[in-house]
N, C-alpha and C. Protein backbone atom coordinates (compact mmCIF):
# COMPACT_ATOMS: atom_id res chain seq x y z
N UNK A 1 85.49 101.93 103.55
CA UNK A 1 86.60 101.17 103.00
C UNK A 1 87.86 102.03 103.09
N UNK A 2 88.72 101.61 104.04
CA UNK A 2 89.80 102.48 104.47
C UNK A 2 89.89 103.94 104.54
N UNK A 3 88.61 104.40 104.42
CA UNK A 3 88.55 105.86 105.05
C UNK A 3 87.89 106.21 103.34
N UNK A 4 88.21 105.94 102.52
CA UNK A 4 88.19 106.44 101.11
C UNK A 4 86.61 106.80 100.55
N UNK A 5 86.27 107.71 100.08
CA UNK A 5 84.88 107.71 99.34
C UNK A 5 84.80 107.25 97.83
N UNK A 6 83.39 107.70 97.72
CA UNK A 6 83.15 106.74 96.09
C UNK A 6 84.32 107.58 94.97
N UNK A 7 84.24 109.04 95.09
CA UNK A 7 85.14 109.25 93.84
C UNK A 7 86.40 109.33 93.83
N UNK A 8 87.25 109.13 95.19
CA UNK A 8 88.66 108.55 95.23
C UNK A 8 88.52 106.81 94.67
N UNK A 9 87.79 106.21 95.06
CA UNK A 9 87.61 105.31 94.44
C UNK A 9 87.88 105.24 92.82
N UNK A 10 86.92 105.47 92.15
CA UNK A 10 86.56 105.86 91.00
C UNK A 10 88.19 106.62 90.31
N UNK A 11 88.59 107.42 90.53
CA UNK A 11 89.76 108.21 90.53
C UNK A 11 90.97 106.85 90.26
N UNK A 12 91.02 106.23 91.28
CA UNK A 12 91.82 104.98 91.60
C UNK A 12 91.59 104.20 90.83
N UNK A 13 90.81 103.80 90.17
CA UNK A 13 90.23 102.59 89.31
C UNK A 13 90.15 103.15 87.38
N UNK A 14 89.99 104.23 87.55
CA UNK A 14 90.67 105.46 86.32
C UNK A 14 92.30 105.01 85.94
N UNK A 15 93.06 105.49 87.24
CA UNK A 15 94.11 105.64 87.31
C UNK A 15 94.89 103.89 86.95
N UNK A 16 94.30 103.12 87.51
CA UNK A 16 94.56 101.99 87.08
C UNK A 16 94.28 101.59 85.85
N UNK A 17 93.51 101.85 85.55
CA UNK A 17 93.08 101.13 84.04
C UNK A 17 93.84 102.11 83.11
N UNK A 18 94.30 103.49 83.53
CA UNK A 18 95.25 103.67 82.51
C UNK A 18 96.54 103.31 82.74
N UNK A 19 97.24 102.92 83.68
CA UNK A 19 98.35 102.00 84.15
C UNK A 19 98.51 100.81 83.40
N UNK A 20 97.35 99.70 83.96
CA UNK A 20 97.38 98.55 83.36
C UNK A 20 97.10 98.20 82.00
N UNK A 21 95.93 99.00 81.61
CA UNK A 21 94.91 98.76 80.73
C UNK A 21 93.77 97.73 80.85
N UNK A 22 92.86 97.74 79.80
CA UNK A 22 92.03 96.65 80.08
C UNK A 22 92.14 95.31 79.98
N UNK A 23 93.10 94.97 79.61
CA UNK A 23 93.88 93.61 79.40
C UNK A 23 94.27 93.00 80.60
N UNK A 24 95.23 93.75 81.37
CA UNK A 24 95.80 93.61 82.59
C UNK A 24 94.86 93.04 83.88
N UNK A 25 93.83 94.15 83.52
CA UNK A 25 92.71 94.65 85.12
C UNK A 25 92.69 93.24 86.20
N UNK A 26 92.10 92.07 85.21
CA UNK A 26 91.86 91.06 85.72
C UNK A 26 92.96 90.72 86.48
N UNK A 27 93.95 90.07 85.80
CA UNK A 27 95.08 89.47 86.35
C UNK A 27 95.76 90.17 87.14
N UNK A 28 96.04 91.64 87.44
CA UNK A 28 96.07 91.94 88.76
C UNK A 28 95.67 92.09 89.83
N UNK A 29 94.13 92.06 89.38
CA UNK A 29 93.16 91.65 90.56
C UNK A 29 93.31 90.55 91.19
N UNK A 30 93.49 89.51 90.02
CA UNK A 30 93.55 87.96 90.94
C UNK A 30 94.64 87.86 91.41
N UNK A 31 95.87 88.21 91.29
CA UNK A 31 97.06 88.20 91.48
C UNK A 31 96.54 88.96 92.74
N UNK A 32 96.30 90.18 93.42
CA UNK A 32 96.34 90.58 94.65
C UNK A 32 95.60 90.25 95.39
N UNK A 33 94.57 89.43 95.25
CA UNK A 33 93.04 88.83 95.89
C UNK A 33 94.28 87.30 96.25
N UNK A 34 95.16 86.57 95.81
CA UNK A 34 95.72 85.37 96.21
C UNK A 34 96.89 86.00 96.78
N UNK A 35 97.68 87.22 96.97
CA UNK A 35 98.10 87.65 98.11
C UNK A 35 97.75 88.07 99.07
N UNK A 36 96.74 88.70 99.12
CA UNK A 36 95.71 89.06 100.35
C UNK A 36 95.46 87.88 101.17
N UNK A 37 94.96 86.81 100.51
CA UNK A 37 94.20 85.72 100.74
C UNK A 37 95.46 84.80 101.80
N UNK A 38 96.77 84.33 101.48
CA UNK A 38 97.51 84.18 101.83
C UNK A 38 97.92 85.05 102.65
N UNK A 39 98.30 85.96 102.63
CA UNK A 39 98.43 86.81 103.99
C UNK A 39 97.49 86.73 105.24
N UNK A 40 96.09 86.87 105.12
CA UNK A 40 95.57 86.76 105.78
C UNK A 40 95.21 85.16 106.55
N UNK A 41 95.60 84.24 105.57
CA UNK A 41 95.75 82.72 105.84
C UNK A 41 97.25 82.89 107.17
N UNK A 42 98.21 83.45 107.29
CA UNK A 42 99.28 83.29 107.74
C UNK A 42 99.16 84.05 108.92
N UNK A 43 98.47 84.75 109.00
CA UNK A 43 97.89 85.82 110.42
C UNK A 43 97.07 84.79 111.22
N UNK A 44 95.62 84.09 110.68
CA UNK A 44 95.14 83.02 111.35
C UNK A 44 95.74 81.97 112.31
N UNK A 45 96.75 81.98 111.15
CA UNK A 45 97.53 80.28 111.49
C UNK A 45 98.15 80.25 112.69
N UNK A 46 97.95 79.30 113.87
CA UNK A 46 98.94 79.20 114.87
C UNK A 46 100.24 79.30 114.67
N UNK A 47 100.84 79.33 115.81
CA UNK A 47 102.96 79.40 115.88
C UNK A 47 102.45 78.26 116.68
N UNK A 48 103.87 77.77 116.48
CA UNK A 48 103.95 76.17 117.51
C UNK A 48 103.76 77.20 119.00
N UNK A 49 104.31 78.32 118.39
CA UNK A 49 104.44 78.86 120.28
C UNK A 49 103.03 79.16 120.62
N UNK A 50 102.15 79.42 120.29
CA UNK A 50 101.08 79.42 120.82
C UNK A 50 100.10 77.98 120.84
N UNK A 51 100.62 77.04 119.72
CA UNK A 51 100.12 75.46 120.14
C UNK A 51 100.49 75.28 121.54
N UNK A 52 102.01 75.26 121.85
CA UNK A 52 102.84 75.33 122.98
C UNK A 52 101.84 75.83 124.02
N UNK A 53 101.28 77.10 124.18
CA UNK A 53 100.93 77.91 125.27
C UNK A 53 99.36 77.06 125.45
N UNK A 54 98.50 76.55 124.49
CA UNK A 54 97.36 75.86 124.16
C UNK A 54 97.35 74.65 125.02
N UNK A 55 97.90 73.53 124.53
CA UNK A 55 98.56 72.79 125.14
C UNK A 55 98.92 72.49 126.44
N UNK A 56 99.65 73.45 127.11
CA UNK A 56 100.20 73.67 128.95
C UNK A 56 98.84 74.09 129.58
N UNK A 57 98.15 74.82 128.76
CA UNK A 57 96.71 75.11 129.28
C UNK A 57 95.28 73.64 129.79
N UNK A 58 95.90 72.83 128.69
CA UNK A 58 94.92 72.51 128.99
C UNK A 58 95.54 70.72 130.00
């Protein structure tokens, strides 16, 4: 997982929960799991310009 081992992990998830607290944890999770999610929805998605190029192809 991006190069990282278990106790940078761990370290990271420390470091967060004293950032956020335990209140927070969730809702920034879901909050970055529906930007991810969307991001990666918008990478998938065709451009007309490649409908365009789809299209002349066939």
């Amino acid at each position: 997982m991006f190069g990282l081992g278990w106790p940078e992990v761990g370290i990271i998830a420390i470091i967060a929960l004293i950032i956020f607290g335990p209140k927070k944890i969730p809702e920034v999770g879901s909050a970055l799991g529906k930007t991810l999610r969307g991001f990666k929805e918008e990478i998938n998605k065709p451009t007309s310009e490649q409908e365009d190029t789809d299209q002349d192809r066939s």
